[in-house]
C-alpha atoms as a PDB file:
ATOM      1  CA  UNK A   1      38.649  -5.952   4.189  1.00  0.00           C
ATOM      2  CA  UNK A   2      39.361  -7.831   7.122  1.00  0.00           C
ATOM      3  CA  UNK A   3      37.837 -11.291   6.449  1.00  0.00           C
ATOM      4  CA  UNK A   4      38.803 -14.323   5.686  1.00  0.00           C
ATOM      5  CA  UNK A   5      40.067 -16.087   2.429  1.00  0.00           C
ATOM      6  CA  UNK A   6      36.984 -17.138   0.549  1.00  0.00           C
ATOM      7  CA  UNK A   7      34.718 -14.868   2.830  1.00  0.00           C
ATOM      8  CA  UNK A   8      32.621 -11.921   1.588  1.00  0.00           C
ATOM      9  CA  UNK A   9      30.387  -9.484   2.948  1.00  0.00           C
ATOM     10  CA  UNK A  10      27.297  -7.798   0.669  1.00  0.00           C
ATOM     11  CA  UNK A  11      24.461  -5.281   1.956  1.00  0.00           C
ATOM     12  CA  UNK A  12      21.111  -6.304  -0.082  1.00  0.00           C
ATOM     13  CA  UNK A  13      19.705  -3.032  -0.032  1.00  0.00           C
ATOM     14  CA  UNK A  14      16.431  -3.993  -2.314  1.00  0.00           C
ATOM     15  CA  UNK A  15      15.070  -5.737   1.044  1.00  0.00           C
ATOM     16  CA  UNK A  16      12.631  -3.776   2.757  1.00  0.00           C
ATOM     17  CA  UNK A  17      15.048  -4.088   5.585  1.00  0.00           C
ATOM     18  CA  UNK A  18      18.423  -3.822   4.476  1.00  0.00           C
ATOM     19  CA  UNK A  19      20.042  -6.971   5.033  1.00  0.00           C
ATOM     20  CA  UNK A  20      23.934  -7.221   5.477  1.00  0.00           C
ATOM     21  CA  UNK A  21      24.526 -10.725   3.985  1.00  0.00           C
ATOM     22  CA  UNK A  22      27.715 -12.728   5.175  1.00  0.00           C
ATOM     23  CA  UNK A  23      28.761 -15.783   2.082  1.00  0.00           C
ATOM     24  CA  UNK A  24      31.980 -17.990   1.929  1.00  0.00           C
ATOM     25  CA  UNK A  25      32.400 -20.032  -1.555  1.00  0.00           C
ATOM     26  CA  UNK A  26      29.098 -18.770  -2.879  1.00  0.00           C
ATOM     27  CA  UNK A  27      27.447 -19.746   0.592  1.00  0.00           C
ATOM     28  CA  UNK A  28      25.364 -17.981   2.605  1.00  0.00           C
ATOM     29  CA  UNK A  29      26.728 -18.019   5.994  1.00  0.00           C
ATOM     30  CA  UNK A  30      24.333 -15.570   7.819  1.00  0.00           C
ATOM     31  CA  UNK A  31      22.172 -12.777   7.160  1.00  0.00           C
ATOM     32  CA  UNK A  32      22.058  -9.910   9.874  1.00  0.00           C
ATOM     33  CA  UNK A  33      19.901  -7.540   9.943  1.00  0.00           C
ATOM     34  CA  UNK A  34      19.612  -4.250  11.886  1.00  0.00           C
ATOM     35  CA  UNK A  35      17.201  -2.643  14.448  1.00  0.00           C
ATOM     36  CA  UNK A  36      14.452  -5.571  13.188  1.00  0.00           C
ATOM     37  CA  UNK A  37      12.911  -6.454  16.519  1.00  0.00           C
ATOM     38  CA  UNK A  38      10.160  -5.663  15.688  1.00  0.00           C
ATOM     39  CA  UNK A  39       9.512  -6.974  12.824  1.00  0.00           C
ATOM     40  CA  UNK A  40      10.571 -10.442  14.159  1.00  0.00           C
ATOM     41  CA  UNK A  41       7.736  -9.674  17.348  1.00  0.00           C
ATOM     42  CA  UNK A  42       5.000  -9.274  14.845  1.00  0.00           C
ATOM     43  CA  UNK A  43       6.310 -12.576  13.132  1.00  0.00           C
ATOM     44  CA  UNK A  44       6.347 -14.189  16.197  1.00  0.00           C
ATOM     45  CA  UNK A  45       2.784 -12.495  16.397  1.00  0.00           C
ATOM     46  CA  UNK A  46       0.712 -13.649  13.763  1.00  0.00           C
ATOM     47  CA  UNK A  47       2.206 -17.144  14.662  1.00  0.00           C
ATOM     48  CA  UNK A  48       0.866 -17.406  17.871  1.00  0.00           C
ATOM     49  CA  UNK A  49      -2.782 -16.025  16.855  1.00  0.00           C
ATOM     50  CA  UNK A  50      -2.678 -19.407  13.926  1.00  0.00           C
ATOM     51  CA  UNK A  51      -2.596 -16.691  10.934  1.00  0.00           C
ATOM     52  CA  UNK A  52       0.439 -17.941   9.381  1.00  0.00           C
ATOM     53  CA  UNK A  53       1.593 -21.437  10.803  1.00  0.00           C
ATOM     54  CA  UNK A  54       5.255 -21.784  10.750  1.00  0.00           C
ATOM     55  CA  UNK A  55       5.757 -25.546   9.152  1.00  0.00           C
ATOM     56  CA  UNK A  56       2.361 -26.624   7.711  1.00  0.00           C
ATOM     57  CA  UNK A  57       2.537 -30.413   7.199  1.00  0.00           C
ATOM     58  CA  UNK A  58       0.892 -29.748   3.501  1.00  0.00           C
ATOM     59  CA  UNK A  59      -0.337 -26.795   0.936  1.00  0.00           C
ATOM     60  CA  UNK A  60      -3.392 -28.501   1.428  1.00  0.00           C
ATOM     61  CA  UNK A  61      -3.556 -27.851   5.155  1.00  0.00           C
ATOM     62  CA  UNK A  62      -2.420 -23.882   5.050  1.00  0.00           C
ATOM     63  CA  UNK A  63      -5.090 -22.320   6.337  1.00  0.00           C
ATOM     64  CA  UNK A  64      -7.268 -20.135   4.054  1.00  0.00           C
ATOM     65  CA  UNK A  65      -6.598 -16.707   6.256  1.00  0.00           C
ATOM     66  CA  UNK A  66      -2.540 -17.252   5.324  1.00  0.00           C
ATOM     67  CA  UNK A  67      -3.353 -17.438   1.638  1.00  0.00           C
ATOM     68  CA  UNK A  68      -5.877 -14.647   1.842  1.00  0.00           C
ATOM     69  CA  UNK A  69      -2.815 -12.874   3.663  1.00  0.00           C
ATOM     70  CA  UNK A  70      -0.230 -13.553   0.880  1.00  0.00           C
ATOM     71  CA  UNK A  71      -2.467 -12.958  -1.665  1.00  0.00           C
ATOM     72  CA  UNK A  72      -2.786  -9.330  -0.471  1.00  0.00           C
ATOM     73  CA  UNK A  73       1.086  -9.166   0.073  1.00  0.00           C
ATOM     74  CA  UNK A  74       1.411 -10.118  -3.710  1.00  0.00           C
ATOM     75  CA  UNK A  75      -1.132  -7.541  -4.693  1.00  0.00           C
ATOM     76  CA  UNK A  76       0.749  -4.515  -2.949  1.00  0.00           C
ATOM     77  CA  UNK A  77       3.676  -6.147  -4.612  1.00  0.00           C
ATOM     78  CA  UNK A  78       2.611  -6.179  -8.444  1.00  0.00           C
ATOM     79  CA  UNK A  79       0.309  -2.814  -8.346  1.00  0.00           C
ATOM     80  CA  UNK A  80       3.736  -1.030  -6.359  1.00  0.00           C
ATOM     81  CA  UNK A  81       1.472   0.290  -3.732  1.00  0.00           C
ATOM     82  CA  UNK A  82       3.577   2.774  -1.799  1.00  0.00           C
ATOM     83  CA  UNK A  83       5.838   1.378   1.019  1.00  0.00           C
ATOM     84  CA  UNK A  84       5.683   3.367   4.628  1.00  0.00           C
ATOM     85  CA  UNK A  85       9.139   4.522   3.235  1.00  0.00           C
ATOM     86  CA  UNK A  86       7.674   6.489   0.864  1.00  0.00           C
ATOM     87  CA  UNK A  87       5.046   7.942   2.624  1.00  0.00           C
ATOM     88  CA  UNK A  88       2.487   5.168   2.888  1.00  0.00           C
ATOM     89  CA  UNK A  89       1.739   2.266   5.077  1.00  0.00           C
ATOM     90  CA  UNK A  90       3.585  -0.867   6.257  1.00  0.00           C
ATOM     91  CA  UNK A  91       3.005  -3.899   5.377  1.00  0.00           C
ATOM     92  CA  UNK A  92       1.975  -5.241   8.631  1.00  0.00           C
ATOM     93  CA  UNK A  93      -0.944  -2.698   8.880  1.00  0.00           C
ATOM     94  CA  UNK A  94      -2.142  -4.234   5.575  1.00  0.00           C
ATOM     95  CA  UNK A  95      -1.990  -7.310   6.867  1.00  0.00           C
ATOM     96  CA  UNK A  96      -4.176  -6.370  10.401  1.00  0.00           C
ATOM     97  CA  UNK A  97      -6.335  -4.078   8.515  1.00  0.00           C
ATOM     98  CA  UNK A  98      -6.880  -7.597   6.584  1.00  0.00           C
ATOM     99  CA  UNK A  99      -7.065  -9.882   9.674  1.00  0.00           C
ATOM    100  CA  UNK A 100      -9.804  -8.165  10.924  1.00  0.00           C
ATOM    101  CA  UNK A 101     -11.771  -7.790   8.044  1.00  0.00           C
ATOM    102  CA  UNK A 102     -11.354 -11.049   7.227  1.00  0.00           C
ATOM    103  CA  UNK A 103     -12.265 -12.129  11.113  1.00  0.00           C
ATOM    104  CA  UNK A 104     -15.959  -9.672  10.222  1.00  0.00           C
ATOM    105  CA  UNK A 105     -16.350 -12.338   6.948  1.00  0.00           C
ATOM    106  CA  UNK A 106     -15.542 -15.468   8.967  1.00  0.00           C
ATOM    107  CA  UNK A 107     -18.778 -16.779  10.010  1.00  0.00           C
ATOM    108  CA  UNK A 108     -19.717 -16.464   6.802  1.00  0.00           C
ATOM    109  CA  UNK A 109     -18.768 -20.143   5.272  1.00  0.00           C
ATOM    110  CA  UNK A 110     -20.003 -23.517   6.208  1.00  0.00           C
ATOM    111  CA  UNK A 111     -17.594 -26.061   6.777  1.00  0.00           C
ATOM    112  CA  UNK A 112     -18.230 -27.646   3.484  1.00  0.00           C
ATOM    113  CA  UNK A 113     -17.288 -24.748   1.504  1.00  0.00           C
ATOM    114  CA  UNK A 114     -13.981 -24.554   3.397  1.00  0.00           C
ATOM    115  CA  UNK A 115     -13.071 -27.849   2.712  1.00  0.00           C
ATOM    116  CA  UNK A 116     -14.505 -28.199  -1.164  1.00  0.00           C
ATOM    117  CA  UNK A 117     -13.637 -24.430  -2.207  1.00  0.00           C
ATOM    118  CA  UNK A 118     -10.867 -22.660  -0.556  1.00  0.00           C
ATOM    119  CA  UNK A 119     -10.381 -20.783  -3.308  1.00  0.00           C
ATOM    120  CA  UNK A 120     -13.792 -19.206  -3.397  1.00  0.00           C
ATOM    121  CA  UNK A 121     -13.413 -18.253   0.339  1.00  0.00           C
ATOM    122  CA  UNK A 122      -9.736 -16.910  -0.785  1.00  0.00           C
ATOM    123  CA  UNK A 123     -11.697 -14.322  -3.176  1.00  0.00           C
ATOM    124  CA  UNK A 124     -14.484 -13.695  -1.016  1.00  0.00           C
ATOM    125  CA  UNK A 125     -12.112 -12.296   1.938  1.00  0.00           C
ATOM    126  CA  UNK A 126      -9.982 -10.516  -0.568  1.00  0.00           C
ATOM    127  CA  UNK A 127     -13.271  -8.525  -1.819  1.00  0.00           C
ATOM    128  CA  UNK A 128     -14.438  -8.200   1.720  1.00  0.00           C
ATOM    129  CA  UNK A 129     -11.196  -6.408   2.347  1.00  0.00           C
ATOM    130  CA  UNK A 130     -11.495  -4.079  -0.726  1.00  0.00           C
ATOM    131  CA  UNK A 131     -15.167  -3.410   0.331  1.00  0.00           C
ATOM    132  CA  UNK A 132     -14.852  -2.350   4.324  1.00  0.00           C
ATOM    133  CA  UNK A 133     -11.846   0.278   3.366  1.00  0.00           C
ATOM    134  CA  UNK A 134     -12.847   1.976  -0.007  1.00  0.00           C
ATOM    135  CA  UNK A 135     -15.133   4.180   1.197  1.00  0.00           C
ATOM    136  CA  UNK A 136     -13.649   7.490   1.888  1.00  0.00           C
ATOM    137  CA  UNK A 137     -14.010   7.039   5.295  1.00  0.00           C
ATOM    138  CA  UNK A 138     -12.954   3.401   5.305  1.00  0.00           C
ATOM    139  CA  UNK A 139      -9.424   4.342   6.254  1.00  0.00           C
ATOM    140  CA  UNK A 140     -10.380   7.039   8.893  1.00  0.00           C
ATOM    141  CA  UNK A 141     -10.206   5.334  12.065  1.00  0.00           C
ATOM    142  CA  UNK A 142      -8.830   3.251  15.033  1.00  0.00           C
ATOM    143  CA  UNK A 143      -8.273  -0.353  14.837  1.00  0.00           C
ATOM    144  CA  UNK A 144      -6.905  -2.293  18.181  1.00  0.00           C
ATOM    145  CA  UNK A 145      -6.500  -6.035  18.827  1.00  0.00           C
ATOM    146  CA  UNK A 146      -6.673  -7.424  22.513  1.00  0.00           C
ATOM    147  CA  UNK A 147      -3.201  -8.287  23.633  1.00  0.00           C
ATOM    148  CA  UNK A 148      -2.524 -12.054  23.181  1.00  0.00           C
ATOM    149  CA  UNK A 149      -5.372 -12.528  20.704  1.00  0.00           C
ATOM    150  CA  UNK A 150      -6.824 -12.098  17.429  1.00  0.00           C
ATOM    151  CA  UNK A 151     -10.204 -10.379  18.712  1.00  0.00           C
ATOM    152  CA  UNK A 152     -10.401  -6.962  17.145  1.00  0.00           C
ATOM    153  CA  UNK A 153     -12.415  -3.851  16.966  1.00  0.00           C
ATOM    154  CA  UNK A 154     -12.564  -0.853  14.512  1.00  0.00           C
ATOM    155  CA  UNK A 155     -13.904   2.232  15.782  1.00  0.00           C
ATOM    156  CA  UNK A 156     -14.848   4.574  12.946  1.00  0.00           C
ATOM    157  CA  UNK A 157     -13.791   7.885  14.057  1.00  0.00           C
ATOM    158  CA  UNK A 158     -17.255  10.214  14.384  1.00  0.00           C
ATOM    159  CA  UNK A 159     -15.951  13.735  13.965  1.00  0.00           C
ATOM    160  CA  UNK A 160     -16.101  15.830  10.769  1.00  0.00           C
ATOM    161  CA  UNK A 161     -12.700  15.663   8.844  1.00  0.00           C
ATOM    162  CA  UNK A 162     -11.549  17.573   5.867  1.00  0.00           C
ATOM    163  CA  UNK A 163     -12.282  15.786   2.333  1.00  0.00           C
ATOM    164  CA  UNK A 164     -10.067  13.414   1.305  1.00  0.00           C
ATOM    165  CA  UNK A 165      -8.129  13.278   4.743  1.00  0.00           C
ATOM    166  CA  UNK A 166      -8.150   9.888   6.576  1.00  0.00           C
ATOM    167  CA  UNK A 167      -6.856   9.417   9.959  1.00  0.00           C
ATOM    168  CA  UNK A 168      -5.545   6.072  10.709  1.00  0.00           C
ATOM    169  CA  UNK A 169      -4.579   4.613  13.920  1.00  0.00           C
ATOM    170  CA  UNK A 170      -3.399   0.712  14.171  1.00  0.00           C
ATOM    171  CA  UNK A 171      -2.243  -0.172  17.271  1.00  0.00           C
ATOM    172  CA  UNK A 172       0.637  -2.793  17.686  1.00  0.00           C
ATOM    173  CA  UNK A 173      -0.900  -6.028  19.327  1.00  0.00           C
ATOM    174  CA  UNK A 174       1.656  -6.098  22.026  1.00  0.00           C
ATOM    175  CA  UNK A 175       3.151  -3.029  22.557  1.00  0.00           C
ATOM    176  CA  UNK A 176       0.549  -0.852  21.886  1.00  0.00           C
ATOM    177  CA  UNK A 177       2.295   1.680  19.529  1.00  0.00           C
ATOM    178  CA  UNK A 178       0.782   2.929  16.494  1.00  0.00           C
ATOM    179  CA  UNK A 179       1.981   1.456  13.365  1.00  0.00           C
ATOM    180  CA  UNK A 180       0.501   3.761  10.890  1.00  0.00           C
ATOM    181  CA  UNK A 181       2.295   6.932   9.770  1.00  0.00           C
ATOM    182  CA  UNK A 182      -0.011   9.905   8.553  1.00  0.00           C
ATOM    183  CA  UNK A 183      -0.776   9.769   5.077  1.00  0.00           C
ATOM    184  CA  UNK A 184      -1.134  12.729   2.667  1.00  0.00           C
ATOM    185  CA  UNK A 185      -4.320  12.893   0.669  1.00  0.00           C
ATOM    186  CA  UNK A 186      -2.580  12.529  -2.234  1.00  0.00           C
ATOM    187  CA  UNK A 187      -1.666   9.009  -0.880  1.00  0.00           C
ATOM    188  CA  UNK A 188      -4.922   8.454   0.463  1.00  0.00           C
ATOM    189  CA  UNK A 189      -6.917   8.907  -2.706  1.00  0.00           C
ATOM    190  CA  UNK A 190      -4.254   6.851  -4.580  1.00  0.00           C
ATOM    191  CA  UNK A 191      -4.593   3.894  -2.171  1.00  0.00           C
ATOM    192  CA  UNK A 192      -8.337   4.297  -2.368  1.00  0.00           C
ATOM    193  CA  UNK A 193      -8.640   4.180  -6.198  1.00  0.00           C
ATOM    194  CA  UNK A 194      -6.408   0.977  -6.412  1.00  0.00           C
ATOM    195  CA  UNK A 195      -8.650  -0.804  -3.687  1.00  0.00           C
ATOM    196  CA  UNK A 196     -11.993   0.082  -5.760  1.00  0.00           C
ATOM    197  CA  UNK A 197     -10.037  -0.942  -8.875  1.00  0.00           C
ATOM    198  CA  UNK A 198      -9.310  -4.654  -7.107  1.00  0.00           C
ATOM    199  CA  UNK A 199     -12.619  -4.604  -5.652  1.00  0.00           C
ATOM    200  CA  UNK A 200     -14.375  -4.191  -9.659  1.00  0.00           C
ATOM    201  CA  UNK A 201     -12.414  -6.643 -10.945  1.00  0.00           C
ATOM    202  CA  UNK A 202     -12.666  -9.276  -7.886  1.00  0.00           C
ATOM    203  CA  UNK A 203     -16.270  -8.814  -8.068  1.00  0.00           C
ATOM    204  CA  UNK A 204     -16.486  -9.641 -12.068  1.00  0.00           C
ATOM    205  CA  UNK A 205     -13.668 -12.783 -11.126  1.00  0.00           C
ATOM    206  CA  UNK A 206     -16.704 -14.285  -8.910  1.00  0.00           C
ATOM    207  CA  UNK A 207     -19.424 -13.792 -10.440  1.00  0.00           C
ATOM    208  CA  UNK A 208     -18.278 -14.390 -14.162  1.00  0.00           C
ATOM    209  CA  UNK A 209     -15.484 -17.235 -13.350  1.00  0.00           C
ATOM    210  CA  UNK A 210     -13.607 -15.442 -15.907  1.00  0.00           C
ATOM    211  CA  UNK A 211     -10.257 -15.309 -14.859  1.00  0.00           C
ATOM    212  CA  UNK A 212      -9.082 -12.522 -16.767  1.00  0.00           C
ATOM    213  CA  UNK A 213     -10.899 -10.311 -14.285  1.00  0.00           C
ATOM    214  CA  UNK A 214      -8.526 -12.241 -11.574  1.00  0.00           C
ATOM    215  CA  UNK A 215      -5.844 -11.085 -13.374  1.00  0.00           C
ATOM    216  CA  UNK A 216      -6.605  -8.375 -14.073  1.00  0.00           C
ATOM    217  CA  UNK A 217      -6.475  -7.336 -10.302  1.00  0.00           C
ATOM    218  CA  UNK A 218      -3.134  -8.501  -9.901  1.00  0.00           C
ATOM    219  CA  UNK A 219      -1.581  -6.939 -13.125  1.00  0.00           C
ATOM    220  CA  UNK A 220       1.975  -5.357 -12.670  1.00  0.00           C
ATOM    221  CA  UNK A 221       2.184  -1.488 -12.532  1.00  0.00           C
ATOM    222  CA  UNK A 222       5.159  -0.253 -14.410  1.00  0.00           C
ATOM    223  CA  UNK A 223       8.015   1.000 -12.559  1.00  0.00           C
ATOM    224  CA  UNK A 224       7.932   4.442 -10.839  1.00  0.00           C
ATOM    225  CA  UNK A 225       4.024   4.725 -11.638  1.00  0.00           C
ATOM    226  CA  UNK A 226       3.472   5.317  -8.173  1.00  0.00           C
ATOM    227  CA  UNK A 227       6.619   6.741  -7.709  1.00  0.00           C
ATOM    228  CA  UNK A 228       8.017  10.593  -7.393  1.00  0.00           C
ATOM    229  CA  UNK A 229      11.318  10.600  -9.181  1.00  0.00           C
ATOM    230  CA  UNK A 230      13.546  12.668  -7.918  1.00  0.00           C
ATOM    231  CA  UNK A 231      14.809  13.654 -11.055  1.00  0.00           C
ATOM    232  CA  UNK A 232      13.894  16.954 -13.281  1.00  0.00           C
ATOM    233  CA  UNK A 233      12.584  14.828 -16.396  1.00  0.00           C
ATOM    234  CA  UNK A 234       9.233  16.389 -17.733  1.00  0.00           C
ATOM    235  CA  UNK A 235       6.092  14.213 -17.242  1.00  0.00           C
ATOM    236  CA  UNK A 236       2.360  13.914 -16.471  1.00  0.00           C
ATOM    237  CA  UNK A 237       0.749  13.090 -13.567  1.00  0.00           C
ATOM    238  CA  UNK A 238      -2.285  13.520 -11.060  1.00  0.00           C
ATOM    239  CA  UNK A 239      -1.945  15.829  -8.398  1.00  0.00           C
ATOM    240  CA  UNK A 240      -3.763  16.462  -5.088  1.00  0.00           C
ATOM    241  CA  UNK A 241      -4.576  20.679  -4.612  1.00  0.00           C
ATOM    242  CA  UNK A 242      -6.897  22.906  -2.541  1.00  0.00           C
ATOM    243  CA  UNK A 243      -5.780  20.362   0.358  1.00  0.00           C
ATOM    244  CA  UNK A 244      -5.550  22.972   2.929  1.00  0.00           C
ATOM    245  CA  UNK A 245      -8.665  24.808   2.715  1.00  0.00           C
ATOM    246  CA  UNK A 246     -12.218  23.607   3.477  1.00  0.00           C
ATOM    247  CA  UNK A 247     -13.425  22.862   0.005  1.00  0.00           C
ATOM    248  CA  UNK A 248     -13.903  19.744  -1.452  1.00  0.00           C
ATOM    249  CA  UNK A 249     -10.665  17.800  -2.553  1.00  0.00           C
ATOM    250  CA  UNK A 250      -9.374  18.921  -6.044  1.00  0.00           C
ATOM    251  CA  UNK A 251      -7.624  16.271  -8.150  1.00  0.00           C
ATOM    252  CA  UNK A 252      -6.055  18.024 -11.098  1.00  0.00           C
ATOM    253  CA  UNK A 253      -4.031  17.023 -14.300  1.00  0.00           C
ATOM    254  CA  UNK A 254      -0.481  18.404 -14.235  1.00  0.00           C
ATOM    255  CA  UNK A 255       2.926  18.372 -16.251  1.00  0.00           C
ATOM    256  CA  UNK A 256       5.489  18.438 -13.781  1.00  0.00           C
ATOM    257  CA  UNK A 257       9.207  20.107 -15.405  1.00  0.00           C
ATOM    258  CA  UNK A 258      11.008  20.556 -12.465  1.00  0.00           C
ATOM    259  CA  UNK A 259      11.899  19.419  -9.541  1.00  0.00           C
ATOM    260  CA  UNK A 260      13.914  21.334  -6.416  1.00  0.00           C
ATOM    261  CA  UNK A 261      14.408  18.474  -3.705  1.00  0.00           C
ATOM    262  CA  UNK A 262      15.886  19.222  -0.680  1.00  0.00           C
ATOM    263  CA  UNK A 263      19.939  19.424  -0.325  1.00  0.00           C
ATOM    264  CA  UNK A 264      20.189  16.656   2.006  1.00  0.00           C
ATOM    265  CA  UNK A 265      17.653  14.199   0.195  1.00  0.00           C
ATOM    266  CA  UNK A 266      19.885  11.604  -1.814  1.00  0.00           C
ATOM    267  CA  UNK A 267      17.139   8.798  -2.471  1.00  0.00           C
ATOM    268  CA  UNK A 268      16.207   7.901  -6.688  1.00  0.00           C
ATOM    269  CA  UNK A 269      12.201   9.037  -5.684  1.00  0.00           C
ATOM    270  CA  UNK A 270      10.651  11.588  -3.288  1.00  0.00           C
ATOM    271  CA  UNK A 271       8.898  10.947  -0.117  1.00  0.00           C
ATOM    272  CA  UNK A 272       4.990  11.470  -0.118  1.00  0.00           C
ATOM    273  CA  UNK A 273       5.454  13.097   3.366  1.00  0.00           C
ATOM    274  CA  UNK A 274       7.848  15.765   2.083  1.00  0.00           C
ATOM    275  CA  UNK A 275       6.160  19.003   1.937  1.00  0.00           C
ATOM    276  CA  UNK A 276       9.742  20.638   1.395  1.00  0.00           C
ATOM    277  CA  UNK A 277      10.924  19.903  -1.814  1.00  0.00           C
ATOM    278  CA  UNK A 278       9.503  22.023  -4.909  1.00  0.00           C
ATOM    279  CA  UNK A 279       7.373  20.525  -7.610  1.00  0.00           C
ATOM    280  CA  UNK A 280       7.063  23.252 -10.886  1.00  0.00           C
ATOM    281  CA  UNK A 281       4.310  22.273 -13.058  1.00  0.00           C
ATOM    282  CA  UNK A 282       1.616  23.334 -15.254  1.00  0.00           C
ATOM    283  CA  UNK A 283      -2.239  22.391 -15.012  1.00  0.00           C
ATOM    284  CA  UNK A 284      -4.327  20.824 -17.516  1.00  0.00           C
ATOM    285  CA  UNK A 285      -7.912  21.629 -18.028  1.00  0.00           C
ATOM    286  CA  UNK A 286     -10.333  20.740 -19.934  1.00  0.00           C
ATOM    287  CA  UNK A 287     -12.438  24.082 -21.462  1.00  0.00           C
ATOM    288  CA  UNK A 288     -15.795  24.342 -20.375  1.00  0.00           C
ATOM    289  CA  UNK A 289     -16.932  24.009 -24.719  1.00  0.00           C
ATOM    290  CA  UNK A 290     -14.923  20.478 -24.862  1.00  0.00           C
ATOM    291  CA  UNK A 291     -16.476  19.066 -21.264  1.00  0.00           C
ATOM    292  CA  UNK A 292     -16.827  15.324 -22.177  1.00  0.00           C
ATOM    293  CA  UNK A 293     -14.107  15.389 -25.066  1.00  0.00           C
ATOM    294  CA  UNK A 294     -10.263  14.479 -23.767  1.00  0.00           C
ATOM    295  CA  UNK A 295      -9.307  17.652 -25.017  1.00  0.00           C
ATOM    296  CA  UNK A 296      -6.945  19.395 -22.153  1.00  0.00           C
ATOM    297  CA  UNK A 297      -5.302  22.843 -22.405  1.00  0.00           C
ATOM    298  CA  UNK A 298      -2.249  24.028 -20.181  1.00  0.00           C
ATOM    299  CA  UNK A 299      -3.500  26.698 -18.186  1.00  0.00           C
ATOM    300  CA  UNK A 300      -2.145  28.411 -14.996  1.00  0.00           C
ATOM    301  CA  UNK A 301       1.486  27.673 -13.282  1.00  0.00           C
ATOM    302  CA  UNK A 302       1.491  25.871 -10.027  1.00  0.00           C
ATOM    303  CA  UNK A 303       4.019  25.202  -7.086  1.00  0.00           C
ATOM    304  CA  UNK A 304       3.752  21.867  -5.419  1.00  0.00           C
ATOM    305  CA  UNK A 305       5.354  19.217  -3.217  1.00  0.00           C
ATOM    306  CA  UNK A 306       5.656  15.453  -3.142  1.00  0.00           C
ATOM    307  CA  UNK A 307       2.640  16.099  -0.688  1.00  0.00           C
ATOM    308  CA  UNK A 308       0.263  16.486  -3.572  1.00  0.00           C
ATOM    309  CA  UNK A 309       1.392  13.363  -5.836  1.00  0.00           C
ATOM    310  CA  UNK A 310      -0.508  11.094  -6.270  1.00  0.00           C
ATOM    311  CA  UNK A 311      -0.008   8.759  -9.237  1.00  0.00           C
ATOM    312  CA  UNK A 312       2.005   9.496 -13.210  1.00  0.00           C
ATOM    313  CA  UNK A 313      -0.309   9.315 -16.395  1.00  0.00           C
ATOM    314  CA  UNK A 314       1.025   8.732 -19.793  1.00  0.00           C
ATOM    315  CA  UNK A 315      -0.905  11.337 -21.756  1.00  0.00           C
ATOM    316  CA  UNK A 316      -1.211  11.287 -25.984  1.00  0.00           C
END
């Protein structure tokens, strides 16, 4: 209410920013959107540096660090790798953790290359992305870019950590702050598995030529895979346990029945930070005279939270 004849106002609330769209006759007028400065400095960013030119004159002449770039956007994209909403990362630490990998690669390529092969450099950055974070340690550190520029250093951090437990610190390139929330385990060994995943089937992609291996690495995950619905519907996944203690990391097999969410939580999935809301499930082990067979038995009751998820499984 309140505007004009032929105006109209809609929120577009799939955006990773919600976006309050203004239209008149099926026009879009403007599109606002709220407490986004930053997102427009980091924009403003990665044009200054040359990573993504604003207007290139040609597809030809984007530069092979901007594809390498989008091609890693579309991957967290079509394998639904968790948002920093739901307890993961942001995109824009994907996307430094990638510029500087992709800076360690870049003296790697003769001129000739670049200009007969892009694509081939394309896939070699993407699997020398994959490779410097899947170890379990690849995540477990500090990475900080010198104000004004794309120079960057990664300093592993040294101390002993709990299995399974990464520590990451990016720094914002101007102001400093750090852009990565802490991650759960859970979350941690799910983003792990999906970068050795790519990294398998990028490696086959180049040396093969096949592109069924390419993809492969790019193949849609189905909807709430990755996701913790908030809903009490019965169903199978793999869950994080023993995270607290100083044994190894424990990834079990569990049938989740219900679900006790917090009162004020009013979101369709759980957040992997909440270590609040009630998980009630049943493990799944396989007995010690069937090791080797696929044969899993329920065995003991267990109380979790979205803190422990860390992927669904459809089980037969």
């Amino acid at each position: 209410s309140g505007f004009p004849e032929n105006f109209g106002a809609v929120v577009i609330d799939e955006a990773r920013i919600p976006i309050l769209s203004i239209t008149s006759e099926n026009q879009v007028l403007v599109d606002l959107a709220i407490n986004s400065h930053h997102s427009i400095e980091h924009v403003r960013w990665f044009h200054n540096i040359g990573a993504v030119p604003p207007n290139p004159p040609t597809v030809a002449q984007v530069p092979v660090l901007t594809v390498t770039l989008r091609c890693l956007k579309w991957w967290l994209r079509m394998r639904r790798i968790p948002r920093m909403k739901d307890g993961a990362l942001p995109t824009v630490v994907w996307m430094l953790l990638a510029m500087h990998s992709c800076a360690e690669e870049s003296g790697s390529f003769s001129p000739e290359v670049l200009a007969e092969n892009p694509l081939s450099v394309v896939l070699a950055l993407l699997s020398a992305f994959f490779q410097r974070y899947t170890t379990v340690s690849g995540l477990d550190g500090k990475l900080k870019y010198e104000k004004g520029s794309a120079v960057s250093d990664f300093q592993q951090h040294s101390r002993q950590k709990r299995p399974c437990h990464a520590d990451l610190i990016v720094l914002d390139p101007e102001s400093g702050v750090n852009l990565a929330p802490p991650m759960s385990p859970a979350t941690h060994i799910l983003l792990v598995h999906e970068m050795l995943r790519a990294r398998s089937l990028l490696k086959d992609a180049i040396c093969t030529g096949h592109s069924q291996a390419l993809d492969a690495a790019f193949q849609p995950v189905p909807e709430f895979e990755n996701s913790l619905p908030a809903s009490t519907e019965s169903f199978d996944a793999l869950v994080f346990v023993n995270g607290n203690g100083e044994c190894s990391c424990t990834v079990e097999l569990a049938r989740i029945h219900c679900i006790h969410k917090t009162p004020w939580w009013q979101a369709p999935v759980l957040a992997r930070w909440d270590m609040q809301s009630r998980l009630e499930a049943y493990l799944f082990r396989e007995p010690p005279s069937c090791v080797g067979q696929g044969l899993f038995l329920q065995t003991q009751a267990i109380t979790l939270a979205p803190w422990n998820f860390i992927c669904r499984v459809e089980t037969t």
